[in-house]
N, C-alpha and C. Protein backbone atom coordinates (compact mmCIF):
# COMPACT_ATOMS: atom_id res chain seq x y z
N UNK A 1 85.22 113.00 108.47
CA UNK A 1 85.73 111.65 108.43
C UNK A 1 86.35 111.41 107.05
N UNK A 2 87.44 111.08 106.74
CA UNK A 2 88.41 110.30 105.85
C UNK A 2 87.99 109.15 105.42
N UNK A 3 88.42 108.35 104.36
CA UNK A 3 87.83 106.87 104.12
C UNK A 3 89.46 107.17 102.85
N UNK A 4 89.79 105.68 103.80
CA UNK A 4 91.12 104.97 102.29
C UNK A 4 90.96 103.90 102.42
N UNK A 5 91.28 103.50 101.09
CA UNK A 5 91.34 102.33 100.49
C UNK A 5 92.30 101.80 99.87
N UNK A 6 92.95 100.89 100.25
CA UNK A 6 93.64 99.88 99.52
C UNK A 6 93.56 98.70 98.46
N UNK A 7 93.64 98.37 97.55
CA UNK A 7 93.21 97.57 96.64
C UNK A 7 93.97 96.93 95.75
N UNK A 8 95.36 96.91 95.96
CA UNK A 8 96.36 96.39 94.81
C UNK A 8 97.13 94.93 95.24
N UNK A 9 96.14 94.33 96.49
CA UNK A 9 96.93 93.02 96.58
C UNK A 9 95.49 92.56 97.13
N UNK A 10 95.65 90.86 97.23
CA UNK A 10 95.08 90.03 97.80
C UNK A 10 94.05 90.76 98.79
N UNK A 11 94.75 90.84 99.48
CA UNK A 11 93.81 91.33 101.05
C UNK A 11 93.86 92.90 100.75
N UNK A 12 92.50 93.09 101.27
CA UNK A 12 91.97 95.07 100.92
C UNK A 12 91.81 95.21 101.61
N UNK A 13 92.33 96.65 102.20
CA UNK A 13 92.36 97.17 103.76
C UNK A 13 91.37 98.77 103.17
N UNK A 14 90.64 98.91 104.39
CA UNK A 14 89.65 100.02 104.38
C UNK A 14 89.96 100.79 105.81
N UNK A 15 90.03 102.42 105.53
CA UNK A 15 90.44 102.64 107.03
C UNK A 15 89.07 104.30 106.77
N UNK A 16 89.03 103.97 108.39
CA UNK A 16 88.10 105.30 108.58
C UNK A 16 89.04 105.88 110.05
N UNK A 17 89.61 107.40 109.08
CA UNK A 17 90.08 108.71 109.69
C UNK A 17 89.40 109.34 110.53
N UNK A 18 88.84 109.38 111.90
CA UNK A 18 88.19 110.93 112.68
C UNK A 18 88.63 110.96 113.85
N UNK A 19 88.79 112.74 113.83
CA UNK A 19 89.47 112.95 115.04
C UNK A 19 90.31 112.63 115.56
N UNK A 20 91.55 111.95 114.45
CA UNK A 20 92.29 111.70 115.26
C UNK A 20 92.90 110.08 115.43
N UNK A 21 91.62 109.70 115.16
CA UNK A 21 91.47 108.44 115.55
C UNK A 21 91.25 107.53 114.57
N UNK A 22 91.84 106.13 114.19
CA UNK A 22 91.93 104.84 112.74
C UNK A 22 91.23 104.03 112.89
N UNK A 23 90.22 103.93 112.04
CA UNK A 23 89.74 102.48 112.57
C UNK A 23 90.28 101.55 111.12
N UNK A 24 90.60 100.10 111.23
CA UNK A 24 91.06 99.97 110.06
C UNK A 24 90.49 97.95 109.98
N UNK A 25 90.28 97.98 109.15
CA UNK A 25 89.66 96.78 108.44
C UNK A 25 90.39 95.89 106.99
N UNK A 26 90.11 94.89 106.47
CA UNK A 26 91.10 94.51 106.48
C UNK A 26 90.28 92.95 106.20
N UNK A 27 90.11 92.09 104.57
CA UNK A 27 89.49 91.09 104.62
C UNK A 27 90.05 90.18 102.67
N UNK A 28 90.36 89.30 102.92
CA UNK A 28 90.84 88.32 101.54
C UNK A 28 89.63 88.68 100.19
N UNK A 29 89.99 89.60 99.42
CA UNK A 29 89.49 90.16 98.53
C UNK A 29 89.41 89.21 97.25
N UNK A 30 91.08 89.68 96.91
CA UNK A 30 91.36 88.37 95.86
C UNK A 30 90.36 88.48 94.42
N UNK A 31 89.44 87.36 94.41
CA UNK A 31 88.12 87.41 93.16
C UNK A 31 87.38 87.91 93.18
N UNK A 32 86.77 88.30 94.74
CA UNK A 32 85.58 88.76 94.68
C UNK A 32 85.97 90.56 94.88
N UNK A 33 86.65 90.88 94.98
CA UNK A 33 86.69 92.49 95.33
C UNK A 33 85.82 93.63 94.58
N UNK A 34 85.29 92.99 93.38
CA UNK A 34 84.49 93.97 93.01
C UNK A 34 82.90 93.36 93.41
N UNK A 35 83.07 92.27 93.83
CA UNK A 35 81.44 91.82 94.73
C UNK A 35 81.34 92.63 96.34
N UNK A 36 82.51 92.56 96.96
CA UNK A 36 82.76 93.03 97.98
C UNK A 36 82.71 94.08 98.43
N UNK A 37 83.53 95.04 97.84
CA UNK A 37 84.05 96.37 97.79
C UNK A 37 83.16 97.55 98.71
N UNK A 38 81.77 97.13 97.98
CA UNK A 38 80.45 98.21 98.72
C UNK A 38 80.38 97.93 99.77
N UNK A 39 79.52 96.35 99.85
CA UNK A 39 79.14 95.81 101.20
C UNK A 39 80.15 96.13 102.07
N UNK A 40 81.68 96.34 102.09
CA UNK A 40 82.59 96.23 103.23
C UNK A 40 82.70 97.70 103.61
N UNK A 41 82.86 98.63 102.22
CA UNK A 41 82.38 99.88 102.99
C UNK A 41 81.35 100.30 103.60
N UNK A 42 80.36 99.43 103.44
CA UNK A 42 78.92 100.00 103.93
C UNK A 42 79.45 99.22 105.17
N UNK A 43 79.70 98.33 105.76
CA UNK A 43 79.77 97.73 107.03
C UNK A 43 80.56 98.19 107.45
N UNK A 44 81.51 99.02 107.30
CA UNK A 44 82.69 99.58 107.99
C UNK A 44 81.95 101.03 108.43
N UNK A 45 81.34 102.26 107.90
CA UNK A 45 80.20 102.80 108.11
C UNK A 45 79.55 102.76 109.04
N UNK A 46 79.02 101.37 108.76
CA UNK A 46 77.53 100.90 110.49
C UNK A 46 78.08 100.92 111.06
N UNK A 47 79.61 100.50 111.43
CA UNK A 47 80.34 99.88 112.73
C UNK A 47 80.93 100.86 113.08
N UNK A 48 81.28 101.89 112.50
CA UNK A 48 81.29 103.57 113.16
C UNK A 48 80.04 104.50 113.46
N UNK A 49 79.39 103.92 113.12
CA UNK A 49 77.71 104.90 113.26
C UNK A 49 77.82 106.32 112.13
N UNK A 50 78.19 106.11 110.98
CA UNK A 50 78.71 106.73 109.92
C UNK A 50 77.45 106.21 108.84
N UNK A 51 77.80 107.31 107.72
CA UNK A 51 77.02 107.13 106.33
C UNK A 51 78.05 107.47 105.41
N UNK A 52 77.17 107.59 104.32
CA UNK A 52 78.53 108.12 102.92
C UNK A 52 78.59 109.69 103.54
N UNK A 53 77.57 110.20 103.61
CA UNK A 53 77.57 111.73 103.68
C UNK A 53 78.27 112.42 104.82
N UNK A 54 78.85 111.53 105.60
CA UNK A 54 79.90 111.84 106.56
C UNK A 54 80.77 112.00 106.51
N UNK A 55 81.54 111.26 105.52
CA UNK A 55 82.96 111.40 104.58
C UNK A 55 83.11 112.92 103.98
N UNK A 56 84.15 113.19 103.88
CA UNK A 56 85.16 114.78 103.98
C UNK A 56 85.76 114.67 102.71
N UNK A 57 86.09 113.32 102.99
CA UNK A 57 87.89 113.42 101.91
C UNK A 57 88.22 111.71 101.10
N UNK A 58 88.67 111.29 100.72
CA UNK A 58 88.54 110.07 100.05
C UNK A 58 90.32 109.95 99.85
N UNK A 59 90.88 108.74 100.13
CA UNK A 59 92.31 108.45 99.88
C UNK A 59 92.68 107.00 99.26
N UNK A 60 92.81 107.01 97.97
CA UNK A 60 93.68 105.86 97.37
C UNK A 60 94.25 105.19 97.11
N UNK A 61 94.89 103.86 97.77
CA UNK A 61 96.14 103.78 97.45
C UNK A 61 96.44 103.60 95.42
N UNK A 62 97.53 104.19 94.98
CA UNK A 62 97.24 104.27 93.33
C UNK A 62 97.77 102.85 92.67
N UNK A 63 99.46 102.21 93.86
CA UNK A 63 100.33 101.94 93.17
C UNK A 63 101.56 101.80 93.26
N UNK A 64 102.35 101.08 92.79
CA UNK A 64 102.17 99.81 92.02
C UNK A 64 101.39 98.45 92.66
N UNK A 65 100.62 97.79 91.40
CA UNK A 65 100.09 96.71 92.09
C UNK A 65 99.41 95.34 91.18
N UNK A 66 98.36 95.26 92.13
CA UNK A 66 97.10 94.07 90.89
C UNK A 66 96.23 95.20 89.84
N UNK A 67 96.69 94.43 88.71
CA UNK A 67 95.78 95.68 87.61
C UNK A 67 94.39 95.93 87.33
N UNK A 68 93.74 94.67 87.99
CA UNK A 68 92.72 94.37 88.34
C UNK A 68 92.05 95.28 89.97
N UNK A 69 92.81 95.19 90.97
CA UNK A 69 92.24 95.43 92.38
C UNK A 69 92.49 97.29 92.08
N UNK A 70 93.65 97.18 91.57
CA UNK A 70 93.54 98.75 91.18
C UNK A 70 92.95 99.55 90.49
N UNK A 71 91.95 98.72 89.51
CA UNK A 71 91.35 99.38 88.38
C UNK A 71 90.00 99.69 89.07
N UNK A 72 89.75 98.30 89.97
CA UNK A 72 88.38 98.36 90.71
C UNK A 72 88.16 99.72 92.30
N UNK A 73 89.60 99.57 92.87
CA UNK A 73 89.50 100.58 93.80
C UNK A 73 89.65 101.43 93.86
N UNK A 74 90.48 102.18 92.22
CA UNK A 74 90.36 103.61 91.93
C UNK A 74 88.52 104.06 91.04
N UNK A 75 88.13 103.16 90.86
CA UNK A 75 86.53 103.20 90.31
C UNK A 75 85.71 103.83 91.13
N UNK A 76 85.69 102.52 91.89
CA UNK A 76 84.74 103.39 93.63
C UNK A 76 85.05 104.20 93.78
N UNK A 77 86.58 104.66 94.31
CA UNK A 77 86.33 105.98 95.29
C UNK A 77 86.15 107.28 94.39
N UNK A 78 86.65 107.06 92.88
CA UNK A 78 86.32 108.12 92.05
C UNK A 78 84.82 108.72 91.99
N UNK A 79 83.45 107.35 92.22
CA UNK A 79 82.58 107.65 91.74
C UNK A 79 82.28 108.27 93.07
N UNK A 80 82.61 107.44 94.42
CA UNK A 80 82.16 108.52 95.38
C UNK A 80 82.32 109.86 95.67
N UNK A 81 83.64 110.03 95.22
CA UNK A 81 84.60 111.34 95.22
C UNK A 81 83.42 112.24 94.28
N UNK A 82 82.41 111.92 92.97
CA UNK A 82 82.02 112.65 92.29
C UNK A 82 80.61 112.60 93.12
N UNK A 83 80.33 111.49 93.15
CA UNK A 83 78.51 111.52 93.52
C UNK A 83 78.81 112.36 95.04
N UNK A 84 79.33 111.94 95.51
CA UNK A 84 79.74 113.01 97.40
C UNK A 84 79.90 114.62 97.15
N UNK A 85 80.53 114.91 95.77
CA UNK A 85 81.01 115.65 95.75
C UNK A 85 82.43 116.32 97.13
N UNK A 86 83.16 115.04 97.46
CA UNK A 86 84.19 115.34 98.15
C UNK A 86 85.38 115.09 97.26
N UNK A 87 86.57 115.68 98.20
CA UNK A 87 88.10 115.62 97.45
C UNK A 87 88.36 113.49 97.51
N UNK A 88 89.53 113.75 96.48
CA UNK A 88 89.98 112.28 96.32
C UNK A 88 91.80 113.01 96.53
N UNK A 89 92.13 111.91 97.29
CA UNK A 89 94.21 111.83 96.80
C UNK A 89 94.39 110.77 96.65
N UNK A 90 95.39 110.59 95.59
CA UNK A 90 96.20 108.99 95.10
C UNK A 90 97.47 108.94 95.94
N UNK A 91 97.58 108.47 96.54
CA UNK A 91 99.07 108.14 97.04
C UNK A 91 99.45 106.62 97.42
N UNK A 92 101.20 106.52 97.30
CA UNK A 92 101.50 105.63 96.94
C UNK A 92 102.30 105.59 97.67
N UNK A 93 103.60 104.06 98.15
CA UNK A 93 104.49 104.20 99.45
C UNK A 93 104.33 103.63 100.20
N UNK A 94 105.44 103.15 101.13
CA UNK A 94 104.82 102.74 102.41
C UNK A 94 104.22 103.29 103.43
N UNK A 95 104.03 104.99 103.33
CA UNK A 95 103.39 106.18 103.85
C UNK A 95 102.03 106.37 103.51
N UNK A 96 101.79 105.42 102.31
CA UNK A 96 100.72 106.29 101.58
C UNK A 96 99.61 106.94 102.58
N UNK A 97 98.92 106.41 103.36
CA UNK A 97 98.08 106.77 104.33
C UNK A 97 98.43 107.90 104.92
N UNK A 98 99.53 108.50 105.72
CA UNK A 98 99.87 109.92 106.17
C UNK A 98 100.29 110.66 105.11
N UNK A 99 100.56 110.48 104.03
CA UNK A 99 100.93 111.07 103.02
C UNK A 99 99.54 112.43 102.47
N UNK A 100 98.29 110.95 102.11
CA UNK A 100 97.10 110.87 101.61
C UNK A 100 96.19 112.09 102.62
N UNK A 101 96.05 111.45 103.91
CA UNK A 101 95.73 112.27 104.77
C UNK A 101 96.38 114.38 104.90
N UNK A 102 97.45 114.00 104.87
CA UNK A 102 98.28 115.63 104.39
C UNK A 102 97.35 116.32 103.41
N UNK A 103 97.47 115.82 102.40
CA UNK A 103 97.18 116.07 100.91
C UNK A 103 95.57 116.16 100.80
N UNK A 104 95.06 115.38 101.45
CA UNK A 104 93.18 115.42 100.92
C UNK A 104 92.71 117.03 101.87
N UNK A 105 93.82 117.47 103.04
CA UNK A 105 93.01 118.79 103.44
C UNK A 105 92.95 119.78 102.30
N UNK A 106 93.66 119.54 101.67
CA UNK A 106 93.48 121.13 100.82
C UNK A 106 93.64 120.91 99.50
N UNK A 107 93.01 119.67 98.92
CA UNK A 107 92.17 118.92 97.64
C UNK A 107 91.13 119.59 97.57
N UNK A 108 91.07 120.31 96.23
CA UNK A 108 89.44 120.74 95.72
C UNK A 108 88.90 119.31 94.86
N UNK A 109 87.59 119.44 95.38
CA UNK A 109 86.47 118.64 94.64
C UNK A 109 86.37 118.84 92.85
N UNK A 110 85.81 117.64 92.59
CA UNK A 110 86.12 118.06 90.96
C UNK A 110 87.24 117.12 90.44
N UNK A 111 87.89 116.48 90.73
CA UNK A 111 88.93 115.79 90.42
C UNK A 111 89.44 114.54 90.55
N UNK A 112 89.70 113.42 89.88
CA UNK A 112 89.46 112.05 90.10
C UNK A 112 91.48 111.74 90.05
N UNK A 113 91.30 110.10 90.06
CA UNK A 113 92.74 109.66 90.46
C UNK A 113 92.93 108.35 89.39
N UNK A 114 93.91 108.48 88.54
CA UNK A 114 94.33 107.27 87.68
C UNK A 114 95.35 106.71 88.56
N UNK A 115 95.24 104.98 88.79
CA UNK A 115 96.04 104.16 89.34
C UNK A 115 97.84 103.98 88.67
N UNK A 116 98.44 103.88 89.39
CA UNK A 116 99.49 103.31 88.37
C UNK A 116 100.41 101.79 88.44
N UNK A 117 100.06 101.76 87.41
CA UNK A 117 100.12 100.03 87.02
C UNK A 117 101.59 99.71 86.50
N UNK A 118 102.28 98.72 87.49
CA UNK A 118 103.67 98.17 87.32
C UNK A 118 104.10 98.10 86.27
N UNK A 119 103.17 97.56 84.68
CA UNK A 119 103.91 97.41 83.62
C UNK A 119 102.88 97.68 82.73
N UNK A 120 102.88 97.32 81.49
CA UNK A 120 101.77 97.71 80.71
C UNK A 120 100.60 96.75 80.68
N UNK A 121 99.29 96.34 80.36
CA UNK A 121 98.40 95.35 80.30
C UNK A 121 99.16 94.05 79.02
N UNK A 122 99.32 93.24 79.80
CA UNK A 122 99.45 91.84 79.02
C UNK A 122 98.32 91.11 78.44
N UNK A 123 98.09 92.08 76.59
CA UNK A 123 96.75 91.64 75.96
C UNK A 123 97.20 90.71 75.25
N UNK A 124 96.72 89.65 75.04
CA UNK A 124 97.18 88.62 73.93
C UNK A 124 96.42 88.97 72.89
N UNK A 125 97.23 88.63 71.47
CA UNK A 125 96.87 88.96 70.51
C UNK A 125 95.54 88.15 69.88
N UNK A 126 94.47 88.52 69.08
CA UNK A 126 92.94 87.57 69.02
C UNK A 126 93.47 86.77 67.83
N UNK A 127 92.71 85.56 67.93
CA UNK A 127 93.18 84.70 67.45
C UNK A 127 91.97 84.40 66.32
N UNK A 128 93.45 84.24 65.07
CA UNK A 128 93.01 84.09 63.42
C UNK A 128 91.37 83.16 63.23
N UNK A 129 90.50 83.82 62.71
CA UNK A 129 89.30 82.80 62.59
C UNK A 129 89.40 82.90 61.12
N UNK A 130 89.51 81.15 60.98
CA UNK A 130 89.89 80.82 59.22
C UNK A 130 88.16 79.97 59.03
C-alpha cells in the first residue's frame, strides 16, 4: 500500500494506493493541519483496515505552495519514511500522484524529501529594543 499526501493549500488531500485501486480523502486543513495531519492518517488507515506497517512507499506532494502546509507535510512523511523504514518521492505537477507512484517502486529507503517553496521566507527584520 502507497500513502500521498498533499499539503500546500487550504484543503489536504490523503490518498491510499492498493492494488490498483485509490482511495482518496480530502478535509479544510488551513490552521489546524499540524493538529490534524495524524488523526486523518490514522482514520484513513481504519477505514481501509490498514496500519502504518502496511505502507510500502510514501509520496509527497513538494511544490510550489503554503510554506507552512509544506513544511508540515514534508515532516510527517519524512519521519514515517524513517521510523517505517520505507521509500519517500517528492513530486510536483498536476501529475504529481502518477508521477510519485512510478518513482516510489524503485526508491531505496534511507532518504528524505525537501519541499520547494515559491519564493524565499518573508522574515521581518527584529525590532530595535532601546
Amino acid at each position: 500500500m502507497i500513502m500521498a499526501l498533499r499539503s500546500d493549500k487550504p484543503e489536504a488531500e490523503i490518498y491510499l494506493v492498493s492494488d490498483g485501486k485509490r482511495q482518496e480523502y480530502s478535509w479544510l486543513a488551513h490552521r489546524s493541519l499540524a493538529d490534524d495531519i495524524i488523526p486523518k492518517i490514522e482514520q484513513m488507515l481504519i477505514r481501509n483496515n490498514a496500519t502504518f506497517e502496511d505502507l510500502k512507499g510514501l509520496i509527497i506532494f513538494t511544490g510550489e505552495g503554503s510554506f507552512t502546509g509544506l513544511r508540515i507535510g514534508t515532516t510527517v512523511l519524512n519521519t514515517l519514511s524513517y521510523s517505517l523504514n520505507i521509500p519517500i518521492v517528492g513530486s510536483t505537477g498536476s501529475d504529481w500522484l502518477e508521477k510519485g507512484l512510478k518513482d516510489v517502486v524503485d526508491k531505496k529507503t534511507g532518504q528524505y524529501i525537501l519541499p520547494k517553496y515559491s519564493s524565499e521566507p518573508n522574515i521581518t527584520k527584529p525590532k530595535r529594543i532601546t
